[in-house]
Protein backbone atom coordinates (compact mmCIF):
# COMPACT_ATOMS: atom_id res chain seq x y z
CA UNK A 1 147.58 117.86 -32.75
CA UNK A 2 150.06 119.83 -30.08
CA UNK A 3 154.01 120.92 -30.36
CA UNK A 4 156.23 121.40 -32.83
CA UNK A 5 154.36 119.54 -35.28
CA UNK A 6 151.11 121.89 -35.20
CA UNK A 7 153.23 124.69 -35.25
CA UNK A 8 155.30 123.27 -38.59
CA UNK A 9 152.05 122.41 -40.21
CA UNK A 10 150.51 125.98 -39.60
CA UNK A 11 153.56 127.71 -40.25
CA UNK A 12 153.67 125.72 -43.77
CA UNK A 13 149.74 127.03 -44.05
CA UNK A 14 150.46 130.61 -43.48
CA UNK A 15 153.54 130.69 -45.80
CA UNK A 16 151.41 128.61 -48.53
CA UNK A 17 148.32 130.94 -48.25
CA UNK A 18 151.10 134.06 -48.75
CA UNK A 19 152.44 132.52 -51.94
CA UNK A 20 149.23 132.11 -53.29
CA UNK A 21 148.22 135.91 -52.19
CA UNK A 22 151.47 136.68 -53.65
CA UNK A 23 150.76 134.91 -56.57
CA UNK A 24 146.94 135.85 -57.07
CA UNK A 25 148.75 139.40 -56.62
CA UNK A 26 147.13 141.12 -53.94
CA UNK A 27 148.02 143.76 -51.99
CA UNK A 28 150.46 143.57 -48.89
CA UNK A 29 150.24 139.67 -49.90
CA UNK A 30 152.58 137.98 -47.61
CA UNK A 31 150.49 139.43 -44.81
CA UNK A 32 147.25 139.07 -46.03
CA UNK A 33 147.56 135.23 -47.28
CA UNK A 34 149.06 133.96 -44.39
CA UNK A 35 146.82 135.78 -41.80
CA UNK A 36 143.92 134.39 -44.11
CA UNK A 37 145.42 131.14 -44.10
CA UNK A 38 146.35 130.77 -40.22
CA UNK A 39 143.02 132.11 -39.35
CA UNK A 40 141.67 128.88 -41.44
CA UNK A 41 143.61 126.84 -39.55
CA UNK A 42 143.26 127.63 -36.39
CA UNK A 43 139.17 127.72 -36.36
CA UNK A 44 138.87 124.25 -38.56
CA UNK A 45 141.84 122.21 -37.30
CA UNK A 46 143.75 123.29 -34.35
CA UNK A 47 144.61 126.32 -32.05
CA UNK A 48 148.34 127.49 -32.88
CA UNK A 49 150.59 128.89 -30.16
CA UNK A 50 153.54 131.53 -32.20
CA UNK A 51 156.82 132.03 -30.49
CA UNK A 52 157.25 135.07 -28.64
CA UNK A 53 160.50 134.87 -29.99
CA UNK A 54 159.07 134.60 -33.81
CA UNK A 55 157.04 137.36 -33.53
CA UNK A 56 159.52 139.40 -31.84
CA UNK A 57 162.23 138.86 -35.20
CA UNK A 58 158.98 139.82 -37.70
CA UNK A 59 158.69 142.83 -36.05
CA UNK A 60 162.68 143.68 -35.42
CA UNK A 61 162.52 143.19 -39.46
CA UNK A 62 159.80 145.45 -40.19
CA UNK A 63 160.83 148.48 -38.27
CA UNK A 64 164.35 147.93 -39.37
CA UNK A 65 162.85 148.44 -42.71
CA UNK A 66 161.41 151.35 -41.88
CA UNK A 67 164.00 152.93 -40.00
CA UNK A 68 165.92 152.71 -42.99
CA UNK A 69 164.22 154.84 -45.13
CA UNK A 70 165.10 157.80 -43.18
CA UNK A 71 166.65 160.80 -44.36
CA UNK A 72 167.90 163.76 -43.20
CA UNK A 73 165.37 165.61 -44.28
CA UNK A 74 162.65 164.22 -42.12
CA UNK A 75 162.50 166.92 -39.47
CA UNK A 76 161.14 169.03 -42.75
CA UNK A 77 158.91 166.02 -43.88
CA UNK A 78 156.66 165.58 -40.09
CA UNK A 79 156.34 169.63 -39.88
CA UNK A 80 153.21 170.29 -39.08
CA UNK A 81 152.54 166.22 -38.83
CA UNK A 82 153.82 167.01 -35.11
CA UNK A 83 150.52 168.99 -33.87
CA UNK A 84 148.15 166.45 -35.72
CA UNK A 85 149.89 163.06 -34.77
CA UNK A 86 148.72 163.61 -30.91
CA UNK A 87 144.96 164.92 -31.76
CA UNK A 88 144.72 162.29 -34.12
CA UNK A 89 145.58 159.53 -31.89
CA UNK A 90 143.69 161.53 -28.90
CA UNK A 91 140.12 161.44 -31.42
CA UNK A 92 140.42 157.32 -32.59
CA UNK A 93 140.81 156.66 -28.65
CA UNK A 94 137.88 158.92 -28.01
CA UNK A 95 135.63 157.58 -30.70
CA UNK A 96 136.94 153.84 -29.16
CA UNK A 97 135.22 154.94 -25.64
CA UNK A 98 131.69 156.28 -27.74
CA UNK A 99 131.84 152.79 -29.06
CA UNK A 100 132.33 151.33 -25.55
CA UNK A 101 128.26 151.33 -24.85
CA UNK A 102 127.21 150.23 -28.25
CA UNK A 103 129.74 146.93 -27.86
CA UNK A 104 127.79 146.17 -24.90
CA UNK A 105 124.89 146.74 -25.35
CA UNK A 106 124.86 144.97 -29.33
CA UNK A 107 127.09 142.40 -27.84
CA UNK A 108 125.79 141.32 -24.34
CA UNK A 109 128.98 142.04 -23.16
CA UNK A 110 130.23 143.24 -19.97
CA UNK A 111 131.24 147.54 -19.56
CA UNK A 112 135.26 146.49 -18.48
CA UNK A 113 135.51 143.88 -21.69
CA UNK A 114 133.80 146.21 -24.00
CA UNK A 115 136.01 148.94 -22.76
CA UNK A 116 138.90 147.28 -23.51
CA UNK A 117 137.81 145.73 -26.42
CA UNK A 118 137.25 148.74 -28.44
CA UNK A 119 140.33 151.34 -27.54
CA UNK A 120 142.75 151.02 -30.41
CA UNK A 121 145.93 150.09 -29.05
CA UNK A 122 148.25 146.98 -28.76
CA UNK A 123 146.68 143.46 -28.85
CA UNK A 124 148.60 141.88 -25.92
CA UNK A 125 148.60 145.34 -24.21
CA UNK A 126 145.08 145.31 -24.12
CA UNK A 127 144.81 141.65 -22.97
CA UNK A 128 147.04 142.19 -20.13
CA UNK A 129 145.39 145.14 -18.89
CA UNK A 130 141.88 143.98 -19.19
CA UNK A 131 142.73 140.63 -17.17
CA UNK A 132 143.66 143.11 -14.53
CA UNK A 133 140.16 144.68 -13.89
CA UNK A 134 138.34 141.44 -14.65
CA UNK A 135 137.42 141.26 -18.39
CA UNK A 136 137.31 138.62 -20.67
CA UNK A 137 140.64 138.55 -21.61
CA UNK A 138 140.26 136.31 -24.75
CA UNK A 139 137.29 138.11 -25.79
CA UNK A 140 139.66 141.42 -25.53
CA UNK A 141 142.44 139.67 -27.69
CA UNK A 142 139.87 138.28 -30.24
CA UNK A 143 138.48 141.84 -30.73
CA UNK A 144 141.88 143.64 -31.30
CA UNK A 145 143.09 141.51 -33.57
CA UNK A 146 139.59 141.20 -35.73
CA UNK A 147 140.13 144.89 -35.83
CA UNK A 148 143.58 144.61 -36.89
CA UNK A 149 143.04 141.95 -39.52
CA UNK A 150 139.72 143.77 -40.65
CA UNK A 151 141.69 146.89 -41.54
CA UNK A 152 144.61 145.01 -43.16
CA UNK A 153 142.49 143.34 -45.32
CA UNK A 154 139.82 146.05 -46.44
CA UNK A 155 142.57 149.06 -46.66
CA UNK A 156 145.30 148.33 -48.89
CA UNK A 157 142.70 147.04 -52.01
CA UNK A 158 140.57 149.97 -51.47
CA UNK A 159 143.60 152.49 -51.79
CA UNK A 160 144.79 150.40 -54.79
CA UNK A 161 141.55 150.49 -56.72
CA UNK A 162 141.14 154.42 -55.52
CA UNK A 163 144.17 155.59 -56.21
CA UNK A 164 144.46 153.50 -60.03
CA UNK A 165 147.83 151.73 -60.96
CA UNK A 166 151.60 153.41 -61.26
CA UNK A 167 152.55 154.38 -57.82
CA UNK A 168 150.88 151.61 -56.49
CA UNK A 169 152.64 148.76 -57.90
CA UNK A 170 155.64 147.05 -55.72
CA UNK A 171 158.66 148.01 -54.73
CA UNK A 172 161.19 147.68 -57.66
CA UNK A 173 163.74 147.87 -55.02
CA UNK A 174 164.61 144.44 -54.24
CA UNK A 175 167.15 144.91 -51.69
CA UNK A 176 170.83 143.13 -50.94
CA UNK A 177 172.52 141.43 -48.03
CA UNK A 178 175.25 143.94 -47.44
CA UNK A 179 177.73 144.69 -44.37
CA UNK A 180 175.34 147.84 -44.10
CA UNK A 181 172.54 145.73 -43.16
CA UNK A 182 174.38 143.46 -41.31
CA UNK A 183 175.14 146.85 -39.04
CA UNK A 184 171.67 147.59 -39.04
CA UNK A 185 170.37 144.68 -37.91
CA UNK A 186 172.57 144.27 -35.26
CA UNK A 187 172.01 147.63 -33.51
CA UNK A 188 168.08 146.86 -34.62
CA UNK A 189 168.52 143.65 -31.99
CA UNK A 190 170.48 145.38 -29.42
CA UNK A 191 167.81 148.43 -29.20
CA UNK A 192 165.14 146.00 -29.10
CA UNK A 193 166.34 143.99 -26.77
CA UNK A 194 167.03 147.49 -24.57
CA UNK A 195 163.73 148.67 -25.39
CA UNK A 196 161.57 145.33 -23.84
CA UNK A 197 164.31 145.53 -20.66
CA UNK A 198 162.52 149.22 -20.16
CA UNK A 199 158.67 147.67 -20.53
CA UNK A 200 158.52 150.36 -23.91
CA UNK A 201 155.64 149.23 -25.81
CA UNK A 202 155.78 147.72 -29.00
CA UNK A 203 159.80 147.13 -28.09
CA UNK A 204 160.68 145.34 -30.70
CA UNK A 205 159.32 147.81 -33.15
CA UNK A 206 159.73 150.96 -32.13
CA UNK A 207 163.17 150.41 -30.74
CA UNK A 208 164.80 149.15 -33.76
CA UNK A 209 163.03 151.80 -35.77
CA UNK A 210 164.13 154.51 -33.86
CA UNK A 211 167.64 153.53 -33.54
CA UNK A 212 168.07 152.31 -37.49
CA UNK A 213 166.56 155.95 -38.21
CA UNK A 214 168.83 157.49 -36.29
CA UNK A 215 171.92 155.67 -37.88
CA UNK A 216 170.08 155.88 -41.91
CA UNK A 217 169.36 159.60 -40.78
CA UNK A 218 172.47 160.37 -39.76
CA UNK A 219 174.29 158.58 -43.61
CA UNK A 220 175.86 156.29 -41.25
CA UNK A 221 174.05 153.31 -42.35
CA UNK A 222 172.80 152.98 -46.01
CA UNK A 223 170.87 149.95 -47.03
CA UNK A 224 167.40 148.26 -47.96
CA UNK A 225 166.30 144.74 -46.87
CA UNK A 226 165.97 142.19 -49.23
CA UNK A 227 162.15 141.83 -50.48
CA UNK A 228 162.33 138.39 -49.58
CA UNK A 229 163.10 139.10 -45.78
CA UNK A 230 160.33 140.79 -45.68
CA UNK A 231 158.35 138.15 -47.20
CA UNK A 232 158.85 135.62 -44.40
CA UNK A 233 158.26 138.81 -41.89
CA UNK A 234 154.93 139.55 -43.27
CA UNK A 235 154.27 135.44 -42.99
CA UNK A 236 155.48 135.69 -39.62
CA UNK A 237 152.77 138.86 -38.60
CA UNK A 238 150.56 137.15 -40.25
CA UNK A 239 150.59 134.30 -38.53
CA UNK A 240 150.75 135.74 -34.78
CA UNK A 241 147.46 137.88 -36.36
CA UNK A 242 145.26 134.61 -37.28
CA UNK A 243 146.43 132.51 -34.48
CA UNK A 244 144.82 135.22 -32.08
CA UNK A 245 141.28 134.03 -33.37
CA UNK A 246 139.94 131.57 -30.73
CA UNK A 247 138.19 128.93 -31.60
CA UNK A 248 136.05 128.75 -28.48
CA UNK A 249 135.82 132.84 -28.14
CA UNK A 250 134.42 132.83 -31.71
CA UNK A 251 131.78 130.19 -30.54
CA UNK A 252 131.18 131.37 -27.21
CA UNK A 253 130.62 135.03 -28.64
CA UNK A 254 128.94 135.65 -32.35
CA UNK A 255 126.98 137.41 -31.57
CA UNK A 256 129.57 140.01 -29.74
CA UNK A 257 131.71 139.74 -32.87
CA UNK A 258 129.32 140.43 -35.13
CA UNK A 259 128.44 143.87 -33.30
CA UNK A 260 132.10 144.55 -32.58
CA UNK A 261 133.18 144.20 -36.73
CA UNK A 262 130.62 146.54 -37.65
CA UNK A 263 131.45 148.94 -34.84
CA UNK A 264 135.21 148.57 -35.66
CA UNK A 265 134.29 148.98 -39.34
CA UNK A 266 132.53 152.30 -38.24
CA UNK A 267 135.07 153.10 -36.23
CA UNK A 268 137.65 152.81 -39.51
CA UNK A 269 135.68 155.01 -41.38
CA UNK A 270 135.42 158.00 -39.18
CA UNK A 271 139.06 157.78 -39.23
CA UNK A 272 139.20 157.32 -43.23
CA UNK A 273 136.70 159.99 -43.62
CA UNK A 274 138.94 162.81 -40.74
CA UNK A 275 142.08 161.51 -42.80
CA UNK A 276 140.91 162.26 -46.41
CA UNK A 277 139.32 165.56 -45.15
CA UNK A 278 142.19 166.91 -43.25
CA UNK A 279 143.88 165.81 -46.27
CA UNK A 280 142.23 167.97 -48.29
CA UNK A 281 142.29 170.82 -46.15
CA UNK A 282 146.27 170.86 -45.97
CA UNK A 283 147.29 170.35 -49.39
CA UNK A 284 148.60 166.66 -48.34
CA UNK A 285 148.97 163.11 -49.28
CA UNK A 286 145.44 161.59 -48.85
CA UNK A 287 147.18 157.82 -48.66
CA UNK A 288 149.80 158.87 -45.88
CA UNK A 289 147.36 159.79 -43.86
CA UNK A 290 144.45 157.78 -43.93
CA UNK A 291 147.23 154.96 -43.14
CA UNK A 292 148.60 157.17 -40.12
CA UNK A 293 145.28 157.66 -38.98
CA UNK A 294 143.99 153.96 -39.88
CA UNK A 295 142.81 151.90 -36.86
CA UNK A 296 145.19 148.98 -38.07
CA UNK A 297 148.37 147.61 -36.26
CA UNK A 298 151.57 149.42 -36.36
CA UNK A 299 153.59 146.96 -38.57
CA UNK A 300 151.02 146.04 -40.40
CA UNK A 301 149.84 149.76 -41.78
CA UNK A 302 154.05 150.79 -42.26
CA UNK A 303 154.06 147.43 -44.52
CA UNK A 304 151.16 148.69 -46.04
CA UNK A 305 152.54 152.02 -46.58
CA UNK A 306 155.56 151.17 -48.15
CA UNK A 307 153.51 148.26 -50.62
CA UNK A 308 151.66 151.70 -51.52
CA UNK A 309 154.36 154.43 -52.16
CA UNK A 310 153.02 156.09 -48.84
CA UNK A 311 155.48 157.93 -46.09
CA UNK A 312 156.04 154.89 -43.93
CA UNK A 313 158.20 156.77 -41.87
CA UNK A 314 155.16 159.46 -41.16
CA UNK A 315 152.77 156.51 -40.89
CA UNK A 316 155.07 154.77 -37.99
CA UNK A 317 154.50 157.95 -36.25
CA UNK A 318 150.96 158.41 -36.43
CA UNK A 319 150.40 154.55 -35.44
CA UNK A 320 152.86 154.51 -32.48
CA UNK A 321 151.64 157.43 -31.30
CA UNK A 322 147.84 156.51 -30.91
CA UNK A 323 149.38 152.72 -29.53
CA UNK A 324 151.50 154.51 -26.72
CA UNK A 325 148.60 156.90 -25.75
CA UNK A 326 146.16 154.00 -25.69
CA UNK A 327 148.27 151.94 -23.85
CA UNK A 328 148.95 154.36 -21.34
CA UNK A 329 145.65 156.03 -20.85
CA UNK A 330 143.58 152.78 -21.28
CA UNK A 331 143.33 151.58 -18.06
CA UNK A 332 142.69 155.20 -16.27
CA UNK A 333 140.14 156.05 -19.10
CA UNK A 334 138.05 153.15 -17.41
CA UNK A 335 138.90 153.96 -13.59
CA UNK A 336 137.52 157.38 -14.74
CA UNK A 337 134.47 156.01 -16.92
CA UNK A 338 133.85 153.81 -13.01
CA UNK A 339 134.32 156.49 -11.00
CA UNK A 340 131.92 158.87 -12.89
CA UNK A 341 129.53 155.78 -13.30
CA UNK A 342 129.26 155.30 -9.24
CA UNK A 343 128.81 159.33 -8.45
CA UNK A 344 125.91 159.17 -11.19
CA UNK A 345 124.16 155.79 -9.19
CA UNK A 346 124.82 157.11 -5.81
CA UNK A 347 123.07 160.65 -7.15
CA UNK A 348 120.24 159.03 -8.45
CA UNK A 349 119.71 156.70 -5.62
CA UNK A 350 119.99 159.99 -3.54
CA UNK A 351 117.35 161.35 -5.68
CA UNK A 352 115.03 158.02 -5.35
CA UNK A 353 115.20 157.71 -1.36
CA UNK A 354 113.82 161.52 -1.51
């Protein structure tokens, strides 16, 4: 089954297994369901190839969304967020590389794939770099979004059933097609379209974020997207997420998925466990930031915060942070990790001819 057809069928999956999410209830549903669904799909029946262009829109939405809920006030609301954002991003990409070994080893996989594999950072970032030093690019793309989809599916039920029932229920604002939006939208396209002309990760994303925020920040736009945009957003993510899973990479490698869920399910915890402890220590929101510091995907833990009650704004922060320091220090983390590795050899076979 190939073309438009496929893709109608899975896209008719995905938004099915959202409605019944919705339906059954769960949290961050829309995602959830259709990344469940899609993922179904794509191992039993046939591989699904997502629009750049669809994915694109999903994320233009999301970080519109977020962008929107900006106030003034949120110089006063990051405070001292600013010094922990970059040590929090700089300790998840640190415990990635500790994790680097134990993926290879577990996994009889190679150093460059494992590397690449396990430093939490964009999905097709990750892919493209890794094809550059010789990895297994679809192994690299299988593993980030496992990770992502792990996270998204384990996070937002635990903080529901830890942190009981009121807050946590959904959004009772259902949003309204106004000119407002219309204006938001618009500059939400042009900065996104700006943004991926400048190679600015996550583009479409961060760019209409940053410029909605601005213009919400600012009082010059005032608005809130209509809950059943976002809807067919969250289908739209999470049907990119579950098309990533490869049917042949799942078969060729079980064994190095099995070892890389439990390390990325390790790796989730640490962060839970720094989050909820720093947490403590400051007086702060324990939900805000065990999402900032969560090893998820950017859109995916902002949706999450605002299905929760949590400072999605904050929780953008934290996530784009750690994905623009792992994207940019990714690929020189391993020239390093090589370089270091080749002094060590050439020491020791030093040490052997003597």
């Amino acid at each position: 089954m190939k073309g438009l057809g496929n893709l109608f069928l899975a896209v008719t999956v995905a938004a099915a297994g959202g409605a019944l999410a919705h339906l059954a209830d769960l949290p961050l549903a829309w995602l959830v369901g259709a990344a469940i669904a899609t993922a179904i799909y794509t191992l039993a029946i046939a591989p699904v190839f997502v629009p750049r262009p669809a994915y694109r829109l999903a994320q233009l939405v999301v970080g519109t969304s977020v962008g929107l809920t900006v106030s003034a006030d949120i110089a006063q609301r990051i405070g001292w967020h600013l010094v922990v954002i970059p040590i929090g991003a700089c300790i998840s990409i640190a415990i990635g590389m500790l994790l680097t070994g134990p993926l290879s080893r577990l996994g009889a996989v190679d150093r460059v794939t494992a590397h690449f594999s396990m430093i939490p950072a964009g999905i097709s970032e990750m892919a493209d770099l890794s094809g550059k030093h010789g990895a297994d690019v679809g192994a690299v793309a299988t593993f980030h979004a496992m990770r992502v989809m792990l996270v998204v599916f384990l996070l937002p039920p635990l903080i529901f059933a830890l942190d009981g029932g009121a807050r946590l229920s959904a959004d009772p604002d259902q949003g309204a097609w106004t000119v407002s939006l219309a204006v938001g939208l618009a500059c939400a396209l042009l900065a996104g379209w700006g943004g991926s002309r400048l190679g600015l990760p996550s583009a479409w994303f961060l760019g209409p974020m940053a410029s909605v925020a601005v213009l919400s920040g600012a009082g010059l736009v005032a608005a809130s997207e209509p809950q059943g945009l976002l809807a067919v957003a969250q289908v739209a993510l999470g049907l990119s997420l579950g098309a990533r899973l490869k049917r042949e990479t799942v078969r060729r490698l079980p064994r190095a998925l099995t070892a890389g869920a439990a390390l990325m399910l390790v790796h989730a915890a640490l962060m839970a466990g720094l989050a909820v402890g720093l947490a403590i220590l400051a007086g702060a929101e324990p939900v805000t930031l065990v999402l900032g510091l969560a090893t998820g995907g950017s859109a995916e833990m902002v949706l999450t915060a605002r299905a929760v009650g949590a400072d999605a704004a904050i929780v953008a922060a934290y996530q784009l942070t750690r994905g623009l320091l792992g994207n940019a220090f990714a690929e020189r983390l391993h020239e390093n990790a090589n370089g270091t590795t080749a002094v060590l050899k050439e020491r020791k076979r030093r040490d052997d001819d003597h």
